[in-house]
PDB file of N, CA and C in Angstrom:
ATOM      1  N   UNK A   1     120.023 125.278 -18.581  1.00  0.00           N
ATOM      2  CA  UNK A   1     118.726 124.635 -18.663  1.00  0.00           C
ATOM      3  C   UNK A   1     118.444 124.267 -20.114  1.00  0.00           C
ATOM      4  N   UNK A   2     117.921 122.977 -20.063  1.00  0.00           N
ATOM      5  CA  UNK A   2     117.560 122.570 -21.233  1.00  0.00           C
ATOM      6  C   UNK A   2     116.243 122.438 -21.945  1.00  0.00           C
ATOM      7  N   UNK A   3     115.886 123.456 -23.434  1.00  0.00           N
ATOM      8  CA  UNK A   3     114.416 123.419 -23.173  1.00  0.00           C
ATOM      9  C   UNK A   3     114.193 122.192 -24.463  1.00  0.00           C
ATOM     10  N   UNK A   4     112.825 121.812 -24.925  1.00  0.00           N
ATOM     11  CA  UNK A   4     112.066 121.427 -25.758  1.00  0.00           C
ATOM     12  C   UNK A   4     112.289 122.078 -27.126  1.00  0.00           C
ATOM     13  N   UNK A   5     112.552 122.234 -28.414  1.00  0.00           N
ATOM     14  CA  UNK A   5     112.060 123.003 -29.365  1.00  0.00           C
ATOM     15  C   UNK A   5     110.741 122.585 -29.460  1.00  0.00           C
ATOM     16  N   UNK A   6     109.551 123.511 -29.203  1.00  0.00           N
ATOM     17  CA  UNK A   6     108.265 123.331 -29.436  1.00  0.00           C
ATOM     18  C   UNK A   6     107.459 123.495 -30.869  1.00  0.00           C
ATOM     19  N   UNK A   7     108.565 123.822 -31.856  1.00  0.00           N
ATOM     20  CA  UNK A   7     107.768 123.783 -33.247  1.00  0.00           C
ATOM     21  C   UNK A   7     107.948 122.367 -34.245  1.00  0.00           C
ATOM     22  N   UNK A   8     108.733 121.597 -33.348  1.00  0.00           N
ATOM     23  CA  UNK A   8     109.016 120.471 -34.068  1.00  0.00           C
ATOM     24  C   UNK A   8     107.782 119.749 -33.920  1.00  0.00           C
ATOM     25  N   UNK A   9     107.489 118.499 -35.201  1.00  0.00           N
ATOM     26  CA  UNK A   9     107.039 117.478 -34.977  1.00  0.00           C
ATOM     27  C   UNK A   9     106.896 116.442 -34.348  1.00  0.00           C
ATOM     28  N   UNK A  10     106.350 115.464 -33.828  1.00  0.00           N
ATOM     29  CA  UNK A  10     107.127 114.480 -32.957  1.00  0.00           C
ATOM     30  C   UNK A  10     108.118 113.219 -33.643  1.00  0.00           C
ATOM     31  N   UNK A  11     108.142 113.254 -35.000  1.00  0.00           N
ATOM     32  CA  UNK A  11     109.003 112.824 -35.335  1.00  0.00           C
ATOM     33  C   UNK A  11     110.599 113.458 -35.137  1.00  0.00           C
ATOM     34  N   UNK A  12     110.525 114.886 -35.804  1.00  0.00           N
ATOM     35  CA  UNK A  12     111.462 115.596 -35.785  1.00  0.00           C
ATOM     36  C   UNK A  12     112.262 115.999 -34.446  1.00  0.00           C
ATOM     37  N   UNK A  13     111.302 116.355 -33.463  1.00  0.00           N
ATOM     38  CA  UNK A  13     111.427 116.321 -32.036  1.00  0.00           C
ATOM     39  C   UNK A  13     112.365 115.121 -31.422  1.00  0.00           C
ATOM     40  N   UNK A  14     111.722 113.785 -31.836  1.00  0.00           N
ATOM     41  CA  UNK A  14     113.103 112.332 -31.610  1.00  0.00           C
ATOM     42  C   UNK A  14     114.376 112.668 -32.542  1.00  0.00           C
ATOM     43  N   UNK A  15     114.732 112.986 -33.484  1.00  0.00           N
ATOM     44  CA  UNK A  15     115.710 112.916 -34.607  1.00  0.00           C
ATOM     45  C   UNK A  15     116.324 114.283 -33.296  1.00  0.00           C
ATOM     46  N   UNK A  16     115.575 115.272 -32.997  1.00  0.00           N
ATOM     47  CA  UNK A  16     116.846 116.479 -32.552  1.00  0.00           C
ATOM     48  C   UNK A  16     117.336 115.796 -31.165  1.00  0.00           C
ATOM     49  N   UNK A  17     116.588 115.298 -30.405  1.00  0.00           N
ATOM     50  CA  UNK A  17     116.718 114.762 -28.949  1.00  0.00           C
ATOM     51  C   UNK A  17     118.040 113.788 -29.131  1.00  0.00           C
ATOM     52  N   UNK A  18     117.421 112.901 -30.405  1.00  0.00           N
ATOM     53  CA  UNK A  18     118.910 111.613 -30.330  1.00  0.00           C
ATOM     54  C   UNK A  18     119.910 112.283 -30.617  1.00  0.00           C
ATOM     55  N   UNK A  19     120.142 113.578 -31.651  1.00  0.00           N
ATOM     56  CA  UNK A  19     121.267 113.994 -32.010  1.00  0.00           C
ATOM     57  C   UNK A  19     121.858 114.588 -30.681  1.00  0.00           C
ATOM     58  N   UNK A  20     121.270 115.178 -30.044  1.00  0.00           N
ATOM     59  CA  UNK A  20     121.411 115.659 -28.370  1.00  0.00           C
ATOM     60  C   UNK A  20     122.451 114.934 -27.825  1.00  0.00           C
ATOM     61  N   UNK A  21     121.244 113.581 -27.290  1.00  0.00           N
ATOM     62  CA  UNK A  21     121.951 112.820 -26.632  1.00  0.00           C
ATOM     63  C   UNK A  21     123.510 111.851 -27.342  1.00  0.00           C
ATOM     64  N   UNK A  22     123.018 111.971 -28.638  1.00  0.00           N
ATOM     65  CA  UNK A  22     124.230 111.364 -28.922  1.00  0.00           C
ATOM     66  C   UNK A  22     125.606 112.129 -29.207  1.00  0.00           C
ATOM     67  N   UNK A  23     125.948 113.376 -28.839  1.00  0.00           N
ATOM     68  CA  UNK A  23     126.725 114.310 -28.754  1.00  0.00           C
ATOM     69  C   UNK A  23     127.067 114.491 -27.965  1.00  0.00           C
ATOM     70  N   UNK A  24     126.160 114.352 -26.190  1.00  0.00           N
ATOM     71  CA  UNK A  24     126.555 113.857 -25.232  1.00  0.00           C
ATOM     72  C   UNK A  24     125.498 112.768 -24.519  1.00  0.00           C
ATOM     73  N   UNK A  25     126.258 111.699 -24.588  1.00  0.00           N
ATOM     74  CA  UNK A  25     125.712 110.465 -24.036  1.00  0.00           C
ATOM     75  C   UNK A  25     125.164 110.015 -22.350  1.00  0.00           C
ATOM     76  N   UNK A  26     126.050 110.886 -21.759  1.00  0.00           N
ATOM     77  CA  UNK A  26     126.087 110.947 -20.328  1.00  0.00           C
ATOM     78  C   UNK A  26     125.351 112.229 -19.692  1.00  0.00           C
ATOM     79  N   UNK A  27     124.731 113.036 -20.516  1.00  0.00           N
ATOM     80  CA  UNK A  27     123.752 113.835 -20.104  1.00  0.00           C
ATOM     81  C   UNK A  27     122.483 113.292 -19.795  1.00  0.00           C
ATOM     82  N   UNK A  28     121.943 113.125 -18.516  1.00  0.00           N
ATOM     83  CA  UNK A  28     120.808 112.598 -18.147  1.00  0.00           C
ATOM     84  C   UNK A  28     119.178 113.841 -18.871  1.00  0.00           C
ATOM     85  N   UNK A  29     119.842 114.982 -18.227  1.00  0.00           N
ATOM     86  CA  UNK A  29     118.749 116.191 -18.811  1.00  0.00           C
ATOM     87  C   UNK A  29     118.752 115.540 -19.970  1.00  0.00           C
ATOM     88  N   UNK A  30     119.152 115.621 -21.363  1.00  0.00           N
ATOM     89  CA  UNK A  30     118.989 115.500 -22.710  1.00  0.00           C
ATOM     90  C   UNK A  30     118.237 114.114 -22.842  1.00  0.00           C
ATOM     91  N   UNK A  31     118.891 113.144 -21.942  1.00  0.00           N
ATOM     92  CA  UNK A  31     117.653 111.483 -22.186  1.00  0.00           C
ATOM     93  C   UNK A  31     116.309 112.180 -21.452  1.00  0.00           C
ATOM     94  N   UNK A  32     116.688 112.613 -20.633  1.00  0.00           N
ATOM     95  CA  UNK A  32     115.005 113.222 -20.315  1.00  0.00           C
ATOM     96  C   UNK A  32     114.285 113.820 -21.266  1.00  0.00           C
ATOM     97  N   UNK A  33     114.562 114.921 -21.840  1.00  0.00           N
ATOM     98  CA  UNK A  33     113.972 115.624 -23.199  1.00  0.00           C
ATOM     99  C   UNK A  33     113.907 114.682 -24.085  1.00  0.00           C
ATOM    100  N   UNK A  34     114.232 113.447 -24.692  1.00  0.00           N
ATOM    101  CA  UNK A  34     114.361 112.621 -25.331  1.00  0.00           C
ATOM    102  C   UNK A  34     113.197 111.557 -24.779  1.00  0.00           C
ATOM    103  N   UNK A  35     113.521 111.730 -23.982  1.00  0.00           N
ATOM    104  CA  UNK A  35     112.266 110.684 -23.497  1.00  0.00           C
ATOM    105  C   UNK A  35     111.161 111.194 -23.504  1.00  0.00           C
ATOM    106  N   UNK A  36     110.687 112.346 -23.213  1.00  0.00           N
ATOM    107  CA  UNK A  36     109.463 113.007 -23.252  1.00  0.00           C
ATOM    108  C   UNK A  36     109.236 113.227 -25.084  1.00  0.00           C
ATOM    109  N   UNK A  37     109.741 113.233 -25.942  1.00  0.00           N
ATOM    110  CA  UNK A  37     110.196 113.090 -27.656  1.00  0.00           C
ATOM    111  C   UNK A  37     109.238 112.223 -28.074  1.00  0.00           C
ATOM    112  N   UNK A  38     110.158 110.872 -27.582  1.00  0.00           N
ATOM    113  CA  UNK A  38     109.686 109.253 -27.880  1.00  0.00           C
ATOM    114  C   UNK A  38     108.145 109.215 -26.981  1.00  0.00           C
ATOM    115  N   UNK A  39     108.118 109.754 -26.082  1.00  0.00           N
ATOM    116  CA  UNK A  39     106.440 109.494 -25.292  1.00  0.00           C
ATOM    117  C   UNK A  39     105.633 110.170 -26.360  1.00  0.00           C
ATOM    118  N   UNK A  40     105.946 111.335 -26.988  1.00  0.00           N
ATOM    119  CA  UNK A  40     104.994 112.296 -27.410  1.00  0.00           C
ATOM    120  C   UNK A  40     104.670 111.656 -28.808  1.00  0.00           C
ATOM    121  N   UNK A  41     105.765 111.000 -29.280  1.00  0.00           N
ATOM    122  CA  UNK A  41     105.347 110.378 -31.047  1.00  0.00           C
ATOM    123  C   UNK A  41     105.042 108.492 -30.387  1.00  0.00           C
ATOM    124  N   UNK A  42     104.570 108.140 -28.902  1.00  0.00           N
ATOM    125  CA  UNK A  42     103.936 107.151 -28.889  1.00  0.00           C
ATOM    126  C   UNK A  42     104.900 106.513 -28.637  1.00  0.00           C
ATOM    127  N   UNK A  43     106.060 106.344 -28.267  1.00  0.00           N
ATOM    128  CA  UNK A  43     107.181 104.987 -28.713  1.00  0.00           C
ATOM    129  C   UNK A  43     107.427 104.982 -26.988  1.00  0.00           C
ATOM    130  N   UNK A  44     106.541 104.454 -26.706  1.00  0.00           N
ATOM    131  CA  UNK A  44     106.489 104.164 -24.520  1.00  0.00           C
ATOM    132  C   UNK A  44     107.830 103.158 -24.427  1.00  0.00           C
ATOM    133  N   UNK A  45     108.225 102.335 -25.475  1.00  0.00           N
ATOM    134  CA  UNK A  45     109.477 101.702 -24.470  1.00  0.00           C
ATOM    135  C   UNK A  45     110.348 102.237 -24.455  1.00  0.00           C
ATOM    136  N   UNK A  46     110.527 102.743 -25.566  1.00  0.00           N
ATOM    137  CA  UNK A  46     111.877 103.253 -25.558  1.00  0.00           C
ATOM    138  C   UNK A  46     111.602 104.370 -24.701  1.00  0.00           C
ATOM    139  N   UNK A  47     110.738 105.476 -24.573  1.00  0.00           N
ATOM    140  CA  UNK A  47     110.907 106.365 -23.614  1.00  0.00           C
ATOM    141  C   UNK A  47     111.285 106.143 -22.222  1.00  0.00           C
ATOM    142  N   UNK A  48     110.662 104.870 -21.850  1.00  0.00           N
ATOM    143  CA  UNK A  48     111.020 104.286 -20.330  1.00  0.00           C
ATOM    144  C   UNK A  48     112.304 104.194 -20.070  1.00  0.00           C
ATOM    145  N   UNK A  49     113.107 103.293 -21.497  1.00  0.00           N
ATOM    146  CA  UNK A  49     114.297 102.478 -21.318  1.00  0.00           C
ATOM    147  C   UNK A  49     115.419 104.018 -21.231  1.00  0.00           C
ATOM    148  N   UNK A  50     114.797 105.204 -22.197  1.00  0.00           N
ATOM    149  CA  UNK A  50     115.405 106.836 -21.436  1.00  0.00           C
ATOM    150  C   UNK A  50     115.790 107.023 -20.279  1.00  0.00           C
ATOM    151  N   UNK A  51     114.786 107.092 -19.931  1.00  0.00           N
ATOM    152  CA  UNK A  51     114.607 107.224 -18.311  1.00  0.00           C
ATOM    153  C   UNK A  51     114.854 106.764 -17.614  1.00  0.00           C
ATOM    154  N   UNK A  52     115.204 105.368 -17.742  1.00  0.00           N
ATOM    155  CA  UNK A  52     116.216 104.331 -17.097  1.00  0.00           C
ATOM    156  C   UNK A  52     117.292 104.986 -17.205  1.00  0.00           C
ATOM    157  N   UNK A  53     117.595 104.992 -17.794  1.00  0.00           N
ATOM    158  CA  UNK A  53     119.393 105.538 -18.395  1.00  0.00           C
ATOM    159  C   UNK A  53     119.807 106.562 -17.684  1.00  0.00           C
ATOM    160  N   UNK A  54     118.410 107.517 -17.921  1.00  0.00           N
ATOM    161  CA  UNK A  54     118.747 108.960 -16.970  1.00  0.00           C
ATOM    162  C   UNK A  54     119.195 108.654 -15.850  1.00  0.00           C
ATOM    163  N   UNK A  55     117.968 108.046 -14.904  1.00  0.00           N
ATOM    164  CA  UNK A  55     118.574 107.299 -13.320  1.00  0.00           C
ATOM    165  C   UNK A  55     119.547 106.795 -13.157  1.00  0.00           C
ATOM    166  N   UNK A  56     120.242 106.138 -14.373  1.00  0.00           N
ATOM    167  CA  UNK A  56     121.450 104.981 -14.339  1.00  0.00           C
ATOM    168  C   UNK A  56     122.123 106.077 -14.404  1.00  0.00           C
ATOM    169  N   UNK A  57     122.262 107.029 -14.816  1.00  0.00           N
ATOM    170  CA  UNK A  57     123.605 107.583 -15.195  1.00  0.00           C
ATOM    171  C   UNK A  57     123.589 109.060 -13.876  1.00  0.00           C
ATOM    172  N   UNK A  58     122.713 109.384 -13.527  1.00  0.00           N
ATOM    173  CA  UNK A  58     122.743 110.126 -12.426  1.00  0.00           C
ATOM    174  C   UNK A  58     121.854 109.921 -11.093  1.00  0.00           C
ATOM    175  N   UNK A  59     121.827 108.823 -10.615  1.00  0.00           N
ATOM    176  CA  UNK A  59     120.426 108.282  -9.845  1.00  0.00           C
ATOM    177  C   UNK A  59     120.288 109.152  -8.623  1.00  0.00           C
ATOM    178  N   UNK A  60     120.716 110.301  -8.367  1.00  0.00           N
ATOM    179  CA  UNK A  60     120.625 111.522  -7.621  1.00  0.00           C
ATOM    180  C   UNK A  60     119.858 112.769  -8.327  1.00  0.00           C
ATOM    181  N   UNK A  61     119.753 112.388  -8.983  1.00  0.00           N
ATOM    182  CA  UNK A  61     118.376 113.611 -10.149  1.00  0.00           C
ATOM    183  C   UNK A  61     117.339 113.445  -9.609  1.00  0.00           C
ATOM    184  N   UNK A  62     116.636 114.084  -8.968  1.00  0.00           N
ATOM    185  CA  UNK A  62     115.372 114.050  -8.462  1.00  0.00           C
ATOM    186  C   UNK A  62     114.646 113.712  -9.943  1.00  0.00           C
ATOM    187  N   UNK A  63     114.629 115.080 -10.315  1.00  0.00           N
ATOM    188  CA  UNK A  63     114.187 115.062 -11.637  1.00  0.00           C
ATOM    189  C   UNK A  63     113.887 113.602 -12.695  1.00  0.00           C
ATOM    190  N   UNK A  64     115.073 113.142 -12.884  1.00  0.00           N
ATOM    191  CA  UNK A  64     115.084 111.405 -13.400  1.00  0.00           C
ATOM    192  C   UNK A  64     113.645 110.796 -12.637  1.00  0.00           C
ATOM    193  N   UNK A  65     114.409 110.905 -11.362  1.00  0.00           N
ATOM    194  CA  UNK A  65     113.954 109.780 -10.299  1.00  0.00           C
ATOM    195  C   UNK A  65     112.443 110.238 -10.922  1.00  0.00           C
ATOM    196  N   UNK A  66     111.666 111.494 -10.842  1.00  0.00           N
ATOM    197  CA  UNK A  66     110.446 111.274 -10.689  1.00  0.00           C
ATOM    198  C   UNK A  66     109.868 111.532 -12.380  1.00  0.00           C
ATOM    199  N   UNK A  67     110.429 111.892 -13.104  1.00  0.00           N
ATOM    200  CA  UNK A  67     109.978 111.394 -14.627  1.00  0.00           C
ATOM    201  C   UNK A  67     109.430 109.981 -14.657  1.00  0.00           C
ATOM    202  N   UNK A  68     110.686 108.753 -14.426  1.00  0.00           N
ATOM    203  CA  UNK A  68     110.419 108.171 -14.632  1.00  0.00           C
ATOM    204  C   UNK A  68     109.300 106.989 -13.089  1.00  0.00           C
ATOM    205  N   UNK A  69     109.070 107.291 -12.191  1.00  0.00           N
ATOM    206  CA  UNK A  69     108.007 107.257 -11.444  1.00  0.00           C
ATOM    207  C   UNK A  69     106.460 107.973 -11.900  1.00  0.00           C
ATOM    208  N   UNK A  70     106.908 108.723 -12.743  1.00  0.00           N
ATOM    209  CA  UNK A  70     105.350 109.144 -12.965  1.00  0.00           C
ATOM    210  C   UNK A  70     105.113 108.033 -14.411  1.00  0.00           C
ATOM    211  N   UNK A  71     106.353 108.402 -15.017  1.00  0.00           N
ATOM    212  CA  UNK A  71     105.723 107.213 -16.039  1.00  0.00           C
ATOM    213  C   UNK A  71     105.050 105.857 -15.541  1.00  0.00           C
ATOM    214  N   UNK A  72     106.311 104.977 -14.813  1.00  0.00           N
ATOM    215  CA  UNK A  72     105.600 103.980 -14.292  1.00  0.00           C
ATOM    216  C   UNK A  72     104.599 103.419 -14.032  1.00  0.00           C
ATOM    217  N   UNK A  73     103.716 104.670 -13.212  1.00  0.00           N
ATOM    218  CA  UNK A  73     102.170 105.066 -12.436  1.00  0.00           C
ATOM    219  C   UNK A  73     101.374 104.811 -13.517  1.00  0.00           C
ATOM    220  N   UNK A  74     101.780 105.901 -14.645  1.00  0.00           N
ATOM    221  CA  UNK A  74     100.961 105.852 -15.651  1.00  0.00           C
ATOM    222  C   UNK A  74     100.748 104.605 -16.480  1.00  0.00           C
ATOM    223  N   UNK A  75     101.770 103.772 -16.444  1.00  0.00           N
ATOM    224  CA  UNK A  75     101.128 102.614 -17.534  1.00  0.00           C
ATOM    225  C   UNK A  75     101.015 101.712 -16.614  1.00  0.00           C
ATOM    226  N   UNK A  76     100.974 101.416 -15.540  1.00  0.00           N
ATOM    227  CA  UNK A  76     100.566 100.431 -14.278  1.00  0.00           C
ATOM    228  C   UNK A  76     101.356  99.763 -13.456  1.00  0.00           C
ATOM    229  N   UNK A  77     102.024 100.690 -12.958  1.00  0.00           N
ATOM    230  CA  UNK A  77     103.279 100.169 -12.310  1.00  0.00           C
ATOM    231  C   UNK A  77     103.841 100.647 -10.742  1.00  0.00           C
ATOM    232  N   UNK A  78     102.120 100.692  -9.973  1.00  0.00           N
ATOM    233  CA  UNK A  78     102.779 101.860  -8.876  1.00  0.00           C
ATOM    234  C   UNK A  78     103.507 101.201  -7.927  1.00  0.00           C
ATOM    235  N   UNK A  79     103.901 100.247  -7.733  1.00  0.00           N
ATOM    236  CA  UNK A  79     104.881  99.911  -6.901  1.00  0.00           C
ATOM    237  C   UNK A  79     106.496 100.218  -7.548  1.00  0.00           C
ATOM    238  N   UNK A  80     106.549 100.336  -8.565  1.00  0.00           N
ATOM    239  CA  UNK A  80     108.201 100.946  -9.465  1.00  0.00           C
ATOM    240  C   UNK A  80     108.088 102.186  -8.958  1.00  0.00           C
ATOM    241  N   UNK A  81     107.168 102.556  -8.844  1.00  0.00           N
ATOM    242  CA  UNK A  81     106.705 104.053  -8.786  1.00  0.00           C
ATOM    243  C   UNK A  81     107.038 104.458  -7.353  1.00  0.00           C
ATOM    244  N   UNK A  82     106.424 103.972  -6.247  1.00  0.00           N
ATOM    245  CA  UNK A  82     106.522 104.102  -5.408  1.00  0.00           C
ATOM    246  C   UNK A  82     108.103 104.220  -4.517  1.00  0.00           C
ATOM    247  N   UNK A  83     108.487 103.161  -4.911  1.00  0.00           N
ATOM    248  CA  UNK A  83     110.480 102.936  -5.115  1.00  0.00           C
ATOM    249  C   UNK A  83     111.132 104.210  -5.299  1.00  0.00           C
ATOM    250  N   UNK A  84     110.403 104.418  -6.635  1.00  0.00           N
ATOM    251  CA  UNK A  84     111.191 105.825  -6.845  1.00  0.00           C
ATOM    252  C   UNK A  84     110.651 107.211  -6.331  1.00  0.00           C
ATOM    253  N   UNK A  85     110.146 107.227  -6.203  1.00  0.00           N
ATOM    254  CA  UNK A  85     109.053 108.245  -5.325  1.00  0.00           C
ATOM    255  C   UNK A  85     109.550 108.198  -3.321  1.00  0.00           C
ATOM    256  N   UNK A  86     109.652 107.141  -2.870  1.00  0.00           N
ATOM    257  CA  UNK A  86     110.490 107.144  -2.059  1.00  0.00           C
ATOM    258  C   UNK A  86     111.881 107.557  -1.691  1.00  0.00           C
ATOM    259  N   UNK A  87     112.775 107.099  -3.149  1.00  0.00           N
ATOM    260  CA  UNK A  87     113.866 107.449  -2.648  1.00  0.00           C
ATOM    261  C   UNK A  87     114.037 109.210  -3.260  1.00  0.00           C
ATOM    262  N   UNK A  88     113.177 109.631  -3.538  1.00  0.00           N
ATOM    263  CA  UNK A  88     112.990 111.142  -4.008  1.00  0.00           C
ATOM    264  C   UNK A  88     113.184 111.563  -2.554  1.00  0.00           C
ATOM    265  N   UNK A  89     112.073 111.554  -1.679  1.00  0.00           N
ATOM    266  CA  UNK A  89     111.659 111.554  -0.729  1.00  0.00           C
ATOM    267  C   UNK A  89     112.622 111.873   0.436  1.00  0.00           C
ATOM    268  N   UNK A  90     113.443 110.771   0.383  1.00  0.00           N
ATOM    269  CA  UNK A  90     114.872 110.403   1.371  1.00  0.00           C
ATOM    270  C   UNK A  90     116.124 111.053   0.934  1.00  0.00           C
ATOM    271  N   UNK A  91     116.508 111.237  -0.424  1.00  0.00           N
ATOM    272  CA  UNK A  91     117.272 111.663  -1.315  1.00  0.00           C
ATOM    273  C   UNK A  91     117.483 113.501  -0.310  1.00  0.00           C
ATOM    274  N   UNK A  92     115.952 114.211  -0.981  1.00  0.00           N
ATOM    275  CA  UNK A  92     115.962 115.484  -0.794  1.00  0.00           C
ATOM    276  C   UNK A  92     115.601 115.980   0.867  1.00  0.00           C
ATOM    277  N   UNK A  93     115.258 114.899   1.596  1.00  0.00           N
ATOM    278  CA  UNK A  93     115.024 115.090   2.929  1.00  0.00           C
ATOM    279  C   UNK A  93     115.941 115.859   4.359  1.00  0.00           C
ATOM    280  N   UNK A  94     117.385 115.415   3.478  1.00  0.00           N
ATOM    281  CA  UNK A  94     118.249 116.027   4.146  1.00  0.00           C
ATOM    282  C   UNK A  94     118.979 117.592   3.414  1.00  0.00           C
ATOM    283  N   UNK A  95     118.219 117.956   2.609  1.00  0.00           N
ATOM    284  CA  UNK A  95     118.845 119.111   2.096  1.00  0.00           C
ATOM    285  C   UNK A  95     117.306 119.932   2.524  1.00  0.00           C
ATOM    286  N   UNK A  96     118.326 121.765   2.922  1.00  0.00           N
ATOM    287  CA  UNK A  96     117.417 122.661   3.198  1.00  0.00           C
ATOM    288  C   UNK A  96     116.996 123.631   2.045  1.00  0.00           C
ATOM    289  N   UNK A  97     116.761 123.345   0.483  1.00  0.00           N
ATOM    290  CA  UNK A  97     116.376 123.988   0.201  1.00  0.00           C
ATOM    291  C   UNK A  97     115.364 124.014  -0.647  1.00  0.00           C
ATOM    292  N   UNK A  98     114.906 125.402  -1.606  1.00  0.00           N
ATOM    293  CA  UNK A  98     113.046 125.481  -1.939  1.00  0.00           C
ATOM    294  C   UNK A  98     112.855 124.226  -3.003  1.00  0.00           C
ATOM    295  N   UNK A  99     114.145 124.541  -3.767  1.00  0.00           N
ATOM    296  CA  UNK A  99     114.081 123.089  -4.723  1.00  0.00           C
ATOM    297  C   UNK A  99     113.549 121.613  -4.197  1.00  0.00           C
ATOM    298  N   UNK A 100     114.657 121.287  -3.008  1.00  0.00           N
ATOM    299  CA  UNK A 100     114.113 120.094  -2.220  1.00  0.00           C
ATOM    300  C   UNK A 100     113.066 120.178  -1.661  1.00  0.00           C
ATOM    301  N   UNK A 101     112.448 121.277  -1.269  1.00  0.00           N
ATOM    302  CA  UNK A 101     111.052 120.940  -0.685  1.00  0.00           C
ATOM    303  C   UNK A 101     110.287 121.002  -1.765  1.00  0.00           C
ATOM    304  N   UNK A 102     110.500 121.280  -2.937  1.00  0.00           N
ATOM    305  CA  UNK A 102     109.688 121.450  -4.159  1.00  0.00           C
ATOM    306  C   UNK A 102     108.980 119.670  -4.608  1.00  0.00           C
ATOM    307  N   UNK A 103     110.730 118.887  -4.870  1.00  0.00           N
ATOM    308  CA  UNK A 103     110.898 117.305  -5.113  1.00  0.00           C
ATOM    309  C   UNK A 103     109.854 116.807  -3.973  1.00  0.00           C
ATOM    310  N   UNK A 104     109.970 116.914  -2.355  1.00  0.00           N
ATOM    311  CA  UNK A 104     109.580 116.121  -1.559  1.00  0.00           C
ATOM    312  C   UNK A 104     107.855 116.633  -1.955  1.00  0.00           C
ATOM    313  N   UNK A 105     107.341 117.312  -2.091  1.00  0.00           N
ATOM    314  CA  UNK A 105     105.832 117.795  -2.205  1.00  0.00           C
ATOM    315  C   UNK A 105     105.228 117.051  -3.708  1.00  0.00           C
ATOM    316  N   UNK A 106     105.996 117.121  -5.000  1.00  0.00           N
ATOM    317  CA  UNK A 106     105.934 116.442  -5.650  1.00  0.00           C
ATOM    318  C   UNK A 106     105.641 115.005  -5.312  1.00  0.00           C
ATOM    319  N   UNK A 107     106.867 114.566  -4.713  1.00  0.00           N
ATOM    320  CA  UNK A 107     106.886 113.175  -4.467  1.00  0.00           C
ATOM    321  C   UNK A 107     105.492 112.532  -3.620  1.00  0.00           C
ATOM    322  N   UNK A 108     105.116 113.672  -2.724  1.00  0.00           N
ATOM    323  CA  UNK A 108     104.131 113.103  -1.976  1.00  0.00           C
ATOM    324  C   UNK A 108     102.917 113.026  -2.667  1.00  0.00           C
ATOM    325  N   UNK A 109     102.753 113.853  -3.308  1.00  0.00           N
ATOM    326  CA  UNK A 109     101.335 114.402  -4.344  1.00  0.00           C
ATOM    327  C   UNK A 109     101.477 112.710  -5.231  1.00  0.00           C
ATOM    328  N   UNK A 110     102.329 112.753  -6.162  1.00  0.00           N
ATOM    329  CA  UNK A 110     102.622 111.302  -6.642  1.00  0.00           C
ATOM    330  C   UNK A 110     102.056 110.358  -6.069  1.00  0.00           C
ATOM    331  N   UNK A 111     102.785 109.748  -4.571  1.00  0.00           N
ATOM    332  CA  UNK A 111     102.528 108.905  -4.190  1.00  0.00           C
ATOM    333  C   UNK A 111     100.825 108.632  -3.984  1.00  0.00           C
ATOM    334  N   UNK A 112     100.279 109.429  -3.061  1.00  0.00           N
ATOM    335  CA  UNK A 112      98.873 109.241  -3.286  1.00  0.00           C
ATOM    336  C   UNK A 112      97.955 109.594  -4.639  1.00  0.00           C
ATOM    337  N   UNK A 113      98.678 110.059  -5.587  1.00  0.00           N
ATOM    338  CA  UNK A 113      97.527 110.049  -7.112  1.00  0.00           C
ATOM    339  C   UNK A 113      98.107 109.017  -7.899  1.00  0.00           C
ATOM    340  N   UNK A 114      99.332 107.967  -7.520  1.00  0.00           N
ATOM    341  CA  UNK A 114      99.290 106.556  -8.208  1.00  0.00           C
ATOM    342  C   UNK A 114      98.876 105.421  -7.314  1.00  0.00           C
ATOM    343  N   UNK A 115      97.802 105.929  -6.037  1.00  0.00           N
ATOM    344  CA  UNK A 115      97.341 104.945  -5.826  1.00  0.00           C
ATOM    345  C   UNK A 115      98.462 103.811  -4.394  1.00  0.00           C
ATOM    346  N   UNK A 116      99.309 104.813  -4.126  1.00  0.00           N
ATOM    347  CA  UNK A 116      99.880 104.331  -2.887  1.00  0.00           C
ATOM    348  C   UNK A 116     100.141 105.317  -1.745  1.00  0.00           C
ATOM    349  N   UNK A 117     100.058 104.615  -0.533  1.00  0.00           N
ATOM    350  CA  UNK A 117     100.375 105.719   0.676  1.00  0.00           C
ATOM    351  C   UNK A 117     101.539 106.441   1.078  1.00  0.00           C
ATOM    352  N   UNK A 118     101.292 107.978   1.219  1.00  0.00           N
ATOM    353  CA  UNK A 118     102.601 108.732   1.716  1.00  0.00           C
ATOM    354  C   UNK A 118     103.062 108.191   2.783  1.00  0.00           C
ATOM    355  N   UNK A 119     104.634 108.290   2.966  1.00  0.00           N
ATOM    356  CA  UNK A 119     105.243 107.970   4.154  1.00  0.00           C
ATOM    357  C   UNK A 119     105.315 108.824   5.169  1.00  0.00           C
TER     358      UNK A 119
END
């Protein structure tokens, strides 16, 4: 598990995240922490274009999937949102466990607090 260093700055916080990710590139967790970095010192595209990457590079991450769905929501985007919030939904639907029912309850909570209907 990958945590946050919480005494950093949010500058400093992006500088450790990129060194992260750029040590390993194909770690989706680390663009996630990275992306939450770049949100926290303000820099929204690039955090998105993270989170893209995350999905791109593991689009079976619940996790990805709904980072970047909540972002979406948040800057006005609930139909991106919804997409991904769906395939959360379908993704974890066929697995029996607390984790997956964790994603699908998430996902649903999402869907109706960005303003679109659960399936």
């Amino acid at each position: 598990m990958l945590f946050r260093p919480r005494f950093l700055a949010p500058h400093e916080d992006v500088t450790y995240w990129q060194r992260a990710v750029s040590s390993d590139p194909a770690n989706s967790n680390k663009r996630i922490l990275l992306a939450f970095a770049l949100r926290d010192a303000h820099r929204f595209a690039e955090a998105e274009a993270e989170l893209r990457e995350a999905v791109r590079l593991n689009p079976v991450n619940a996790g990805a999937n709904f980072e970047l769905a909540t972002f979406l929501c948040k800057r006005g985007d609930p139909a991106g949102a919804r997409v991904l919030l769906i395939k959360i939904i379908t993704m974890e639907s066929g697995r029996e466990t607390n984790n997956s029912k964790s994603w699908i309850d998430k996902a649903r909570k999402s869907l109706k607090v960005c303003g679109t209907v659960s399936p």
